[in-house]
Each structure stands twice: as C-alpha cells, then as structure tokens.
Protein backbone atom coordinates (compact mmCIF):
# COMPACT_ATOMS: atom_id res chain seq x y z
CA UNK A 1 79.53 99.34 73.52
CA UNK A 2 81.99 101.93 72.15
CA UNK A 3 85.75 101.66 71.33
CA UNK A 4 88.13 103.73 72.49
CA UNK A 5 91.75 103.54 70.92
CA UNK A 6 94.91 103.68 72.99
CA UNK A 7 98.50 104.36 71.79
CA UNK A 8 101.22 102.42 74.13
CA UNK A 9 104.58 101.84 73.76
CA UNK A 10 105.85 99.05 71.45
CA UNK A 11 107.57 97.52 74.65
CA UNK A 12 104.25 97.71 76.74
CA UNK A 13 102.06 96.17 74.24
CA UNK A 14 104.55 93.28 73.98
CA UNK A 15 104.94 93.07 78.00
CA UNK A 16 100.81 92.94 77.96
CA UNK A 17 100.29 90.33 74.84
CA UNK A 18 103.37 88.29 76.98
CA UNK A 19 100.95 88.09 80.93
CA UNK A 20 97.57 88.11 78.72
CA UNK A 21 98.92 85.05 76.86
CA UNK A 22 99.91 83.65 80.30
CA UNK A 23 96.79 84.18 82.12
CA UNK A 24 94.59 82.49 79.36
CA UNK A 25 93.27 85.71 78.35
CA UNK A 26 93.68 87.90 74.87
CA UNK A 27 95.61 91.18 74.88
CA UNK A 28 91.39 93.12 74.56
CA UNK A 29 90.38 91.17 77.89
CA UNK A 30 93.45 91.97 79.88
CA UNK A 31 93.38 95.67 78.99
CA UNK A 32 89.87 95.73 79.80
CA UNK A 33 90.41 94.28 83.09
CA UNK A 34 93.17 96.33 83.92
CA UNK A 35 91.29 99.23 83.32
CA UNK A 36 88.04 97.82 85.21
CA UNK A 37 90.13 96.60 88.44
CA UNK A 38 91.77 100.25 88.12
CA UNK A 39 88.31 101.56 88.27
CA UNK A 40 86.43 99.87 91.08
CA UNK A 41 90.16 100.46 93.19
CA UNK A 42 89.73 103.58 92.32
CA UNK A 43 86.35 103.85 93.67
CA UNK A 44 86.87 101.75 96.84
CA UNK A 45 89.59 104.25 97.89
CA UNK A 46 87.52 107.39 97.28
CA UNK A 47 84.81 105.59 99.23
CA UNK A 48 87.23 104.83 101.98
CA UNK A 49 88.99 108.35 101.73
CA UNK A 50 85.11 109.77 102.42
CA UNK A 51 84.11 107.59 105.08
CA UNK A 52 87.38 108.81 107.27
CA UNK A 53 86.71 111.97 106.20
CA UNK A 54 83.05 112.03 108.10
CA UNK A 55 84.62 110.04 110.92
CA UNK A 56 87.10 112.63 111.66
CA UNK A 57 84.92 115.05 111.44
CA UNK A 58 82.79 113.33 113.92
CA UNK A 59 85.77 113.87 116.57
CA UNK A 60 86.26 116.72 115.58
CA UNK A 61 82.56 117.44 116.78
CA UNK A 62 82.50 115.61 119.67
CA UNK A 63 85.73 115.54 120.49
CA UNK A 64 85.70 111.98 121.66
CA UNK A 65 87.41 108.83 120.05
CA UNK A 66 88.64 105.63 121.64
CA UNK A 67 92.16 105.01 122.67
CA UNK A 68 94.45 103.07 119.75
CA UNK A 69 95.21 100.32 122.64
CA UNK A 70 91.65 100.11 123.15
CA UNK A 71 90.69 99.59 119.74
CA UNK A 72 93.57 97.50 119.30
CA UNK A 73 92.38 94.83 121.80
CA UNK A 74 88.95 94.95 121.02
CA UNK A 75 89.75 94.42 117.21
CA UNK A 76 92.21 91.27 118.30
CA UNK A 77 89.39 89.90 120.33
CA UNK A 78 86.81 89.87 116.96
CA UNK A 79 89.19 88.56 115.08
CA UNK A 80 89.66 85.68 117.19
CA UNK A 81 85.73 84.87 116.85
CA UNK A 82 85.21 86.36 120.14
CA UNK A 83 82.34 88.95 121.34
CA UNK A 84 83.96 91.51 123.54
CA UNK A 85 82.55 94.68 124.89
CA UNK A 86 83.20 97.74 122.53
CA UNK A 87 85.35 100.35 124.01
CA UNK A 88 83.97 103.60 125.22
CA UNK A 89 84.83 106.70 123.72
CA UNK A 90 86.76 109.49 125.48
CA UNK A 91 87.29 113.36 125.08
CA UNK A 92 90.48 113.92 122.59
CA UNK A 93 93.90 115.62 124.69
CA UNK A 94 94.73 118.34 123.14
C-alpha cells in the first residue's frame, strides 16, 4: 500500500473530521471512501457513457429504434412484474 499526501483547506479538513466522526468512521477511512465511491462512479458513468455510445451507433446503422411511447409502456409493464411483448423496432424519420 502506498501513501499519497493531500493538502486541503483548514475548513475542509475540519468539515471532513466533523461527518467522519458522525458516521463512526476516522478522518483516513472517510477520505478513502470518498475517493473509492468517486472512483467506481466514475467508472460506472464511463461504462454507461460507452454503452450509449455503441447503441447509437447501432441506429445510426440500421436506422431503426423503437418509439419512446413504446418503450415507455413496455418498461411500465416489467416493472410491474409483468412479461409483455418487446416492442419492434422501426426505421428512424428523418
């Protein structure tokens, strides 16, 4: 394990010692969970960000994608535990 130092204003430090001490942790474990929630956020939205990205440029490709009302519905009806059909694609208007 290395150390890396961090310089923080006096006001900061005493804002993190004050919600560490609250949330049963020391001023080290807060930091470094900070940082490590930062991290896999961090992550999860550059995952995200690509997975769009080859979506889009699957309509882009095909030129098909399925109507926002469509999706809409069929999302509603998962959510409410139920199995409905998924809804066909169509051809984007330009």
């Amino acid at each position: 394990m290395s150390t890396t130092t961090i310089r923080i204003e006096d006001e900061l430090k005493a804002r993190v010692a004050a919600v560490a001490g609250l949330s049963g942790k020391t001023t080290h474990a807060f930091i470094v969970d900070a940082i490590a929630q930062t991290v896999e956020q961090m992550e999860q939205d550059n995952a995200f960000h690509a997975l769009a990205d080859q979506r889009w440029d699957v309509i882009l490709a095909t030129g098909k994608t399925v109507p926002w009302e469509a999706a809409r519905t069929y999302l509603q009806a998962r959510a409410n535990g139920e199995s409905p059909r998924k809804p066909a694609a169509r051809k984007l208007k330009a």
